[in-house]
C-alpha atoms as a PDB file:
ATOM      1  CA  UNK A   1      16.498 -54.621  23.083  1.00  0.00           C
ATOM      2  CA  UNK A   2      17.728 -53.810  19.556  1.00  0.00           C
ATOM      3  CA  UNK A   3      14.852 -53.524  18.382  1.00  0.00           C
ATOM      4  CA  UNK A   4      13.575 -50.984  20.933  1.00  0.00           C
ATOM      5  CA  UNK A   5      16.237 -49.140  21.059  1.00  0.00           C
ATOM      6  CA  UNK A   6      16.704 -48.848  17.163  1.00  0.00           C
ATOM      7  CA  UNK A   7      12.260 -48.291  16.086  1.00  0.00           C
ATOM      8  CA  UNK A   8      10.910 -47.232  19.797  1.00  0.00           C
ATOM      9  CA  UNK A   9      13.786 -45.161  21.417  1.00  0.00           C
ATOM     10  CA  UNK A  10      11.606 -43.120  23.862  1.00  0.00           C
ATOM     11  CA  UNK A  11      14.555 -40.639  24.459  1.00  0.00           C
ATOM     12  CA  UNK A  12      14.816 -39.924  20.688  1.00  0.00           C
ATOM     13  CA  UNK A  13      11.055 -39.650  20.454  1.00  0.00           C
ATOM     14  CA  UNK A  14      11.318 -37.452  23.140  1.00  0.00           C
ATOM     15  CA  UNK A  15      13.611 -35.154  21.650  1.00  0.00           C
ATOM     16  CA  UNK A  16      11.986 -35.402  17.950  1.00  0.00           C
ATOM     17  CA  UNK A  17       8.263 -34.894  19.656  1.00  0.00           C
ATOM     18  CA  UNK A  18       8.538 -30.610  19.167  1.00  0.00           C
ATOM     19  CA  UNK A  19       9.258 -31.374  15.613  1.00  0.00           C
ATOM     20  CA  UNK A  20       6.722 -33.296  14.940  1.00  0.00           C
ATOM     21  CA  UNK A  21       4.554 -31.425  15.873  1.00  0.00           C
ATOM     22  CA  UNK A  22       5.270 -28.564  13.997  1.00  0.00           C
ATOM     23  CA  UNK A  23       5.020 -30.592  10.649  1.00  0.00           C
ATOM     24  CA  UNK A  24       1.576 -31.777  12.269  1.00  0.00           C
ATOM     25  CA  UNK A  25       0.421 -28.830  11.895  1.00  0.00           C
ATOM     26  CA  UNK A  26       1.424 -28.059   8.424  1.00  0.00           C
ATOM     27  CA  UNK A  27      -0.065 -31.355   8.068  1.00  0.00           C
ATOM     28  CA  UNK A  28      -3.538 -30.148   9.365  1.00  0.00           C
ATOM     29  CA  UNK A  29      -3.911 -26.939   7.933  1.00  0.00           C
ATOM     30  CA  UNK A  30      -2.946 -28.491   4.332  1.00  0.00           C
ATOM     31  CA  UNK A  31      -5.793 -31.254   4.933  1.00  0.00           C
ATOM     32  CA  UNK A  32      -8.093 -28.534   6.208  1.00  0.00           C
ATOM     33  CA  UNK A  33      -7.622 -26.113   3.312  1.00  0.00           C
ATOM     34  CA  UNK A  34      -7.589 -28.791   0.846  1.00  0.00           C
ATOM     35  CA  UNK A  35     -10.873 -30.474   1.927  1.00  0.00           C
ATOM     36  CA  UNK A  36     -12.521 -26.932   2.384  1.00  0.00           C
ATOM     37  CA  UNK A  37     -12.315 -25.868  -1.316  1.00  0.00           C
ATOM     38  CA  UNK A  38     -11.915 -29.812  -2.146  1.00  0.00           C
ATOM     39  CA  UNK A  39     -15.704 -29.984  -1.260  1.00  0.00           C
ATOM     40  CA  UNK A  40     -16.881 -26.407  -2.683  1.00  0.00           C
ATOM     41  CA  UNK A  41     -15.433 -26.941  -5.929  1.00  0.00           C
ATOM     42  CA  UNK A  42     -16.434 -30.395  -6.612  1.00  0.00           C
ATOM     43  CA  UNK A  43     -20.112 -29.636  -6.054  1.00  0.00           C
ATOM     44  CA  UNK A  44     -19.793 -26.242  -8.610  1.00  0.00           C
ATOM     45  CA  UNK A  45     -17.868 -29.368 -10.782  1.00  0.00           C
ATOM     46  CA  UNK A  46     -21.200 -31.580  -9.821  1.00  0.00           C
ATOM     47  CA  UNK A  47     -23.791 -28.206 -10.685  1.00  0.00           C
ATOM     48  CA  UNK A  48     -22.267 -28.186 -13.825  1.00  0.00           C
ATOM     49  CA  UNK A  49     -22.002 -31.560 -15.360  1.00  0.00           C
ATOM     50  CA  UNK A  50     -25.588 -32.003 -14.574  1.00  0.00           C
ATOM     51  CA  UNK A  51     -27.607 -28.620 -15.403  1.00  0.00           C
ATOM     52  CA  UNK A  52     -24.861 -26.258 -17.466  1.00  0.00           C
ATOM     53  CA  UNK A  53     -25.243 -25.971 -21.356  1.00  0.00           C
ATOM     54  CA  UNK A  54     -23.745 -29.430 -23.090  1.00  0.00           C
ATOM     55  CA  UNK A  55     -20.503 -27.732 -24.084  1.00  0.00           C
ATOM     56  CA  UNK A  56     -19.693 -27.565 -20.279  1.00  0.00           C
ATOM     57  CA  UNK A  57     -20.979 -30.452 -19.330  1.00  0.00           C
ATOM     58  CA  UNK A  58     -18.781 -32.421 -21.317  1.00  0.00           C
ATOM     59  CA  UNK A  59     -16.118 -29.827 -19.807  1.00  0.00           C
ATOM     60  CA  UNK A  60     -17.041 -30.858 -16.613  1.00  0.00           C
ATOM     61  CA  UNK A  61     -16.728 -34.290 -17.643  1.00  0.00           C
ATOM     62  CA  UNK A  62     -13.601 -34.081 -18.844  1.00  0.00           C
ATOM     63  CA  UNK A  63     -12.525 -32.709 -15.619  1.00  0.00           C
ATOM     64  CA  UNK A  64     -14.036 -35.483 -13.427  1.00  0.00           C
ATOM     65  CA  UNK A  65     -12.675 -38.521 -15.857  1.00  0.00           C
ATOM     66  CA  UNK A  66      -8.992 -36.336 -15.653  1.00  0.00           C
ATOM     67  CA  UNK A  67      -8.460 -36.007 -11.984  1.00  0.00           C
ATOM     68  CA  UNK A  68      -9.966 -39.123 -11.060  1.00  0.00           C
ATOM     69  CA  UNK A  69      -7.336 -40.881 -12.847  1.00  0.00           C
ATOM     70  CA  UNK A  70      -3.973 -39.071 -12.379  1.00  0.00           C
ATOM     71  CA  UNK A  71      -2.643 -40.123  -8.979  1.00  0.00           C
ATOM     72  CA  UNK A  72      -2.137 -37.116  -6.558  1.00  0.00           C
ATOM     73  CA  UNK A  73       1.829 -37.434  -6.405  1.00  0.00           C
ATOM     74  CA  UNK A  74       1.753 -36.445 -10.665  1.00  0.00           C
ATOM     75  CA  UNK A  75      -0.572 -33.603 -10.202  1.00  0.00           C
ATOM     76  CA  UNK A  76       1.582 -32.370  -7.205  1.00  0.00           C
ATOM     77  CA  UNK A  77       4.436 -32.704  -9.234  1.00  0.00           C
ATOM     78  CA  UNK A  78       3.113 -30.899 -12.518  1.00  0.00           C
ATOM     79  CA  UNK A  79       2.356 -28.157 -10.543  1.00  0.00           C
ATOM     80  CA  UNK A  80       5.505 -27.658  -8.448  1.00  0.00           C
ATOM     81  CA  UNK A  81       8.220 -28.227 -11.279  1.00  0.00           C
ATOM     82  CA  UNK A  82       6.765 -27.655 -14.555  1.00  0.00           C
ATOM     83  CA  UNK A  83       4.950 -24.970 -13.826  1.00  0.00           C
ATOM     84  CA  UNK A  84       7.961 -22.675 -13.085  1.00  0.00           C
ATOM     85  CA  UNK A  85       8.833 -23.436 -17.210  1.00  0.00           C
ATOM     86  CA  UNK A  86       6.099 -21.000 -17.595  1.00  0.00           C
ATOM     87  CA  UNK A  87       6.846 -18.456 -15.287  1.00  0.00           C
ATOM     88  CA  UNK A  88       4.485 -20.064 -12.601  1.00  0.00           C
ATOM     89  CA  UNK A  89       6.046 -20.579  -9.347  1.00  0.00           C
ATOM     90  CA  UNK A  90       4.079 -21.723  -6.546  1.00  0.00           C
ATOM     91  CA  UNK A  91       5.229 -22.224  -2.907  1.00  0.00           C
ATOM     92  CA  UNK A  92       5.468 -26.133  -1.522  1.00  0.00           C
ATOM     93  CA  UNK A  93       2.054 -25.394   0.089  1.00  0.00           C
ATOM     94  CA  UNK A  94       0.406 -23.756  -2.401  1.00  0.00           C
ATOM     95  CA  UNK A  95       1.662 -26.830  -5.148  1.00  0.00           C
ATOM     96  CA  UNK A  96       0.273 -29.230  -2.287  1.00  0.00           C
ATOM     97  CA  UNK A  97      -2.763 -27.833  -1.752  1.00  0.00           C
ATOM     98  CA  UNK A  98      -3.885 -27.457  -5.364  1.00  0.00           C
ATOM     99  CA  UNK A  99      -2.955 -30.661  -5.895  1.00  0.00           C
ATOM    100  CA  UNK A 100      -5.258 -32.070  -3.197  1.00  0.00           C
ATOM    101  CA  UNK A 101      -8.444 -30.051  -4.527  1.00  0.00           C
ATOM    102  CA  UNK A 102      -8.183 -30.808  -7.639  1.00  0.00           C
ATOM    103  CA  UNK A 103      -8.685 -34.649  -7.245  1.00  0.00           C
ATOM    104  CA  UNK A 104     -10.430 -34.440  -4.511  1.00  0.00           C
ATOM    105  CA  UNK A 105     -12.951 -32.364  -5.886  1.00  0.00           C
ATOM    106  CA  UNK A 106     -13.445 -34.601  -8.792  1.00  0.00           C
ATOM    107  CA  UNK A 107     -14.069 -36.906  -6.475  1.00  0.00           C
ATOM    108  CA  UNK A 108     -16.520 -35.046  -4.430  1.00  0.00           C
ATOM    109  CA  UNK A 109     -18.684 -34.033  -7.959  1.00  0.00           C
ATOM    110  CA  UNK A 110     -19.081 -37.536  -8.300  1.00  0.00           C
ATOM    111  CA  UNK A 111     -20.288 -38.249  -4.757  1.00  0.00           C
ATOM    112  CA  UNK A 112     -22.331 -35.013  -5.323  1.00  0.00           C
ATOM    113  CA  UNK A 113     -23.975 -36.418  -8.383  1.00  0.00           C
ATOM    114  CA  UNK A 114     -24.721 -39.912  -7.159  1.00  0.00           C
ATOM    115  CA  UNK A 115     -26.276 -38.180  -4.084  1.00  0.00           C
ATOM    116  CA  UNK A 116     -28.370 -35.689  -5.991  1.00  0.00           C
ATOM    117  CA  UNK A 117     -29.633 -38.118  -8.452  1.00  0.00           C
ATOM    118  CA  UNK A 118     -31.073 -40.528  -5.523  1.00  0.00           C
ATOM    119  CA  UNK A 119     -33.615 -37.276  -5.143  1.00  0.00           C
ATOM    120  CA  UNK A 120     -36.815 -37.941  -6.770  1.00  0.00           C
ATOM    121  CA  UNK A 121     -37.722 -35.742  -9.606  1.00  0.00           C
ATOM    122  CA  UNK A 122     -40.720 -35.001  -8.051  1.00  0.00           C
ATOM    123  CA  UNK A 123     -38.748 -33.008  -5.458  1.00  0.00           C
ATOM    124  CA  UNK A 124     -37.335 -30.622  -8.814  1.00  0.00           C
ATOM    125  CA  UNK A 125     -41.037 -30.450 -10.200  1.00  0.00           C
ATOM    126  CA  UNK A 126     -42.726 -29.847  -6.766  1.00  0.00           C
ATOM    127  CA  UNK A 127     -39.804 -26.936  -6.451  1.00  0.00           C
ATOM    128  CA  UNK A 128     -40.493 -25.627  -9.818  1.00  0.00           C
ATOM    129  CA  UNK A 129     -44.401 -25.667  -8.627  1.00  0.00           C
ATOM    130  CA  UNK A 130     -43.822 -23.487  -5.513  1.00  0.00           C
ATOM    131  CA  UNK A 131     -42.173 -20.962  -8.149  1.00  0.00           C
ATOM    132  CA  UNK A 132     -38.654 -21.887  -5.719  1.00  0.00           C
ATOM    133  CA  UNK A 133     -35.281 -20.480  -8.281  1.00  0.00           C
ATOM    134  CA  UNK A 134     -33.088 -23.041  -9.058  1.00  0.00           C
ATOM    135  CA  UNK A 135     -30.175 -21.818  -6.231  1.00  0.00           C
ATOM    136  CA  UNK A 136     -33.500 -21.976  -3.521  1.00  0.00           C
ATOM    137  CA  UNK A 137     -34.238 -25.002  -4.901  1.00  0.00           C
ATOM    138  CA  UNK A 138     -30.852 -26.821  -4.150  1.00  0.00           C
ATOM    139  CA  UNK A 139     -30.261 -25.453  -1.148  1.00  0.00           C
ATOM    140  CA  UNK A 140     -33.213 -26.155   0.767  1.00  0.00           C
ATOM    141  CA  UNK A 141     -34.694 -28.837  -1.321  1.00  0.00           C
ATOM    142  CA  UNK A 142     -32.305 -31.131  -2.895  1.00  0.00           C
ATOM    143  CA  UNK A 143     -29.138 -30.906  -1.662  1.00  0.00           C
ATOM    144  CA  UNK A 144     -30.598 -31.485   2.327  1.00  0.00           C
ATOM    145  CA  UNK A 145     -31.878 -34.827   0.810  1.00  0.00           C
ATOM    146  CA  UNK A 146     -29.252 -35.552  -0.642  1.00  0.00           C
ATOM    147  CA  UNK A 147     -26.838 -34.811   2.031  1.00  0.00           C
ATOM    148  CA  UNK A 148     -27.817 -38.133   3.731  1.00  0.00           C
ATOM    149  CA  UNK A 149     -26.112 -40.091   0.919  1.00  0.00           C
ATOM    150  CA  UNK A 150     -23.322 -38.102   0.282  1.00  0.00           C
ATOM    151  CA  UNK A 151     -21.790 -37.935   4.032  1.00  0.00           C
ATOM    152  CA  UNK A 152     -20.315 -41.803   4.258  1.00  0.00           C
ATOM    153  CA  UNK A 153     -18.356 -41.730   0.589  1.00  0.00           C
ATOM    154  CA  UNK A 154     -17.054 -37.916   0.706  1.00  0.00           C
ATOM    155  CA  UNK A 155     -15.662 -38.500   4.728  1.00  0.00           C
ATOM    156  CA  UNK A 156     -13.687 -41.233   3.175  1.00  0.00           C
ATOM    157  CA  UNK A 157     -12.723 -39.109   0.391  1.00  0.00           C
ATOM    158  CA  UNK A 158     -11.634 -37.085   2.983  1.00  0.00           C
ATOM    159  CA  UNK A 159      -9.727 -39.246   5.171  1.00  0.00           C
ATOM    160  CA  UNK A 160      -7.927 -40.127   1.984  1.00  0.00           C
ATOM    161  CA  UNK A 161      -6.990 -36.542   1.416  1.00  0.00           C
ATOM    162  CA  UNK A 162      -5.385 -36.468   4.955  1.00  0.00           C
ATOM    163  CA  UNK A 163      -3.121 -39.587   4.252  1.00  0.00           C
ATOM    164  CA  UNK A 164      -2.184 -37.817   0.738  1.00  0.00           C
ATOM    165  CA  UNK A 165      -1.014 -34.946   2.970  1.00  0.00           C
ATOM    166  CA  UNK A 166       2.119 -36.776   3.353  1.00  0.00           C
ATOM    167  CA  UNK A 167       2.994 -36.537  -0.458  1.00  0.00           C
ATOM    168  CA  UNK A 168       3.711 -32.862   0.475  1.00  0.00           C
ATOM    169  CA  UNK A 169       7.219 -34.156   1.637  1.00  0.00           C
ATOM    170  CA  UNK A 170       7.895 -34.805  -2.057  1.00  0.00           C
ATOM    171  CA  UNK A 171       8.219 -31.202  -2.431  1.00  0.00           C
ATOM    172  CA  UNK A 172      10.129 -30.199   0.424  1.00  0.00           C
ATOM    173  CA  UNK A 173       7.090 -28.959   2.145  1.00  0.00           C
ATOM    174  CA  UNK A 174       7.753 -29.349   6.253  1.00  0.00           C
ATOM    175  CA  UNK A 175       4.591 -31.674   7.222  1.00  0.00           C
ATOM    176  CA  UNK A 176       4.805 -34.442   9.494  1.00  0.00           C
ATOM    177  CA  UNK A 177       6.424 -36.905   6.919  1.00  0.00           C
ATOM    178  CA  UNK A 178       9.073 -34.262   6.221  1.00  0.00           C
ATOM    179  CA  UNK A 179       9.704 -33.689   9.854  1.00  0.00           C
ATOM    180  CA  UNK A 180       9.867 -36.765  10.651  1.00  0.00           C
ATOM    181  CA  UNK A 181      12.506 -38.060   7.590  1.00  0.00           C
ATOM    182  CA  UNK A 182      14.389 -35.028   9.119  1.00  0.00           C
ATOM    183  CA  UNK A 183      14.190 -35.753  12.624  1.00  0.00           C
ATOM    184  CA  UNK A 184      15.510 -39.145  11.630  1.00  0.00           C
ATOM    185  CA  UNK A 185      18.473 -37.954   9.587  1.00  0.00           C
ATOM    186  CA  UNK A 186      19.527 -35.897  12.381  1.00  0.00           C
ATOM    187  CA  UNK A 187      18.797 -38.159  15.111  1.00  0.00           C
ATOM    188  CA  UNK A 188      20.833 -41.521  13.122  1.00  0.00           C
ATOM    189  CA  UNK A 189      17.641 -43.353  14.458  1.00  0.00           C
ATOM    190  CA  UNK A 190      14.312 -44.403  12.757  1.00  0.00           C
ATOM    191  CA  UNK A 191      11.909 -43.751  16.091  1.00  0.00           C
ATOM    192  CA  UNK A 192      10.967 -39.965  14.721  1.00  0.00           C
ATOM    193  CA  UNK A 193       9.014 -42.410  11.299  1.00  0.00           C
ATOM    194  CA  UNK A 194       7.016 -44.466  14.016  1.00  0.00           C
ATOM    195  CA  UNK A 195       6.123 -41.553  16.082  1.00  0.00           C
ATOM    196  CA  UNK A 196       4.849 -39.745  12.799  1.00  0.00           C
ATOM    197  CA  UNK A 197       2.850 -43.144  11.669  1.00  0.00           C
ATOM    198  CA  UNK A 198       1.479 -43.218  15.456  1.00  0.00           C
ATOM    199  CA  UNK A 199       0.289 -39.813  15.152  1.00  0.00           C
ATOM    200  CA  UNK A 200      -0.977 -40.466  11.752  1.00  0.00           C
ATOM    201  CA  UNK A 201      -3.184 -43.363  13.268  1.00  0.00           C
ATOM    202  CA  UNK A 202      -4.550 -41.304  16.277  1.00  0.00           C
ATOM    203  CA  UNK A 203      -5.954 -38.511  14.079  1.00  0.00           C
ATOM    204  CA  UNK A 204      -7.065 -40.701  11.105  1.00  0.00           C
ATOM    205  CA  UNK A 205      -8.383 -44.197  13.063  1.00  0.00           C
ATOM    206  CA  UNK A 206     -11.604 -42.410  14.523  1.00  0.00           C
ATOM    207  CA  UNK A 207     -12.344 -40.891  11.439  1.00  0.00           C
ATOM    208  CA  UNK A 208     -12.147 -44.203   9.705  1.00  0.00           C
ATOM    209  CA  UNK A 209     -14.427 -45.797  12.399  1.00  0.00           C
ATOM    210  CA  UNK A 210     -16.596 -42.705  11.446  1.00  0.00           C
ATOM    211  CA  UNK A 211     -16.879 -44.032   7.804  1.00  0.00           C
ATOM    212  CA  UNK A 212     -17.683 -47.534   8.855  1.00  0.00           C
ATOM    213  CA  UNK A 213     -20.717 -45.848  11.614  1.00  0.00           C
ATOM    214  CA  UNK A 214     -21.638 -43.673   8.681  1.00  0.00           C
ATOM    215  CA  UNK A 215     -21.901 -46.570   6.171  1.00  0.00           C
ATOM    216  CA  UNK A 216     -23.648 -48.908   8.294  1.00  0.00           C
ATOM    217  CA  UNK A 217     -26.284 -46.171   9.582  1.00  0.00           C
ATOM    218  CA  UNK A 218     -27.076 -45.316   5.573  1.00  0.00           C
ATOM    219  CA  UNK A 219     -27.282 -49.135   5.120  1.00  0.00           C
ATOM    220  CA  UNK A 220     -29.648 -49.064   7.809  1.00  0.00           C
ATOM    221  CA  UNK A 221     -31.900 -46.592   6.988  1.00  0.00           C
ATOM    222  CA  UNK A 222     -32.108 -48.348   3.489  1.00  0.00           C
ATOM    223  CA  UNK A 223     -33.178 -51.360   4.476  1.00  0.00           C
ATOM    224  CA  UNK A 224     -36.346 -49.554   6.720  1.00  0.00           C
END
């Protein structure tokens, strides 16, 4: 009974439940926003390491290789407290959120490229034939191909985003992790941290079952 009472206290779970789901929410609009311009600006990233001038490729580059190897926690951290040094001060959101996009879209240029470059270049030259620009051209020639390829690795880019959500709590910002540390401080009992993992599992465990469906279908299709 120790054990229940001290990790699974329904009463105190009960009583921390409002809580958490106001940090949930936090927790969902952070993911949201961060994934949204996560994805937009790693495919600009992606348009220009492949087709800009050389200068900004190797810009772009730089960029990728950067983000791609600072962990999300440093970047958050850069941005919250040394920023300020310079007479930048963003909100616990804001920090959070730029954070997020910035590695995610490095990520998501290198998705972006692997799934553009699966495209034969008979696709570009058939394009250029039609007299198609080169924004027509991606948009309703390449990038639909491509698509197909990039869906299973950026949905687990982004399912990775929405677990990094909970670094937010690292600067004070109320998601689910912080509401639920808090909940637990003022409750004296640990049960608010396993409602907040629970939760944590029910939004996150069909969208890693998605990956797996995704994967396997693109396997799939490979093999025919």
């Amino acid at each position: 009974m120790g054990l229940i009472d001290t990790f699974f206290n329904a009463e105190v779970l009960a009583r921390a439940f409002p809580i958490l789901l106001r940090g949930l929410w936090n927790t969902l609009l952070l993911g949201a926003t961060a994934i949204l311009f996560g994805c937009l600006v790693g495919l600009l990233v992606c348009l220009l390491r492949l087709y800009a001038p050389k200068v900004v490729r190797w810009l772009a580059v730089g960029y990728i290789d950067i983000f791609r190897a600072l962990p999300v926690l440093v970047v958050l951290i850069l941005l919250y407290y040394a920023l300020p040094f310079v007479g930048i001060r963003l909100s616990s959101f804001a920090s959070a959120a730029i954070a997020l996009t910035l590695v995610l879209s490095a990520f998501t240029a290198e998705v972006c490229r692997a799934g553009i470059e699966t495209v034969p270049r008979g696709q570009f030259e058939a394009a250029a034939a039609l007299g198609l620009p080169f924004h027509l051209t991606m948009r309703k020639v390449i990038l639909p191909q491509a698509v197909k390829v990039m869906i299973p690795p950026q949905t687990s880019n982004c399912v990775s985003v929405l677990k990094d959500t909970a670094l937010a709590s690292v600067v004070a910002m109320p998601d689910l992790l912080k509401q639920a540390n808090d909940a637990q401080a003022m409750m004296a009992n640990p049960t608010p941290l396993i409602g907040a993992a629970l939760i944590y599992l029910v939004i996150l465990w069909p969208m890693v079952r998605l990956v797996s469906f995704l994967e396997m279908r693109s396997r799939g299709k490979t093999a025919r």
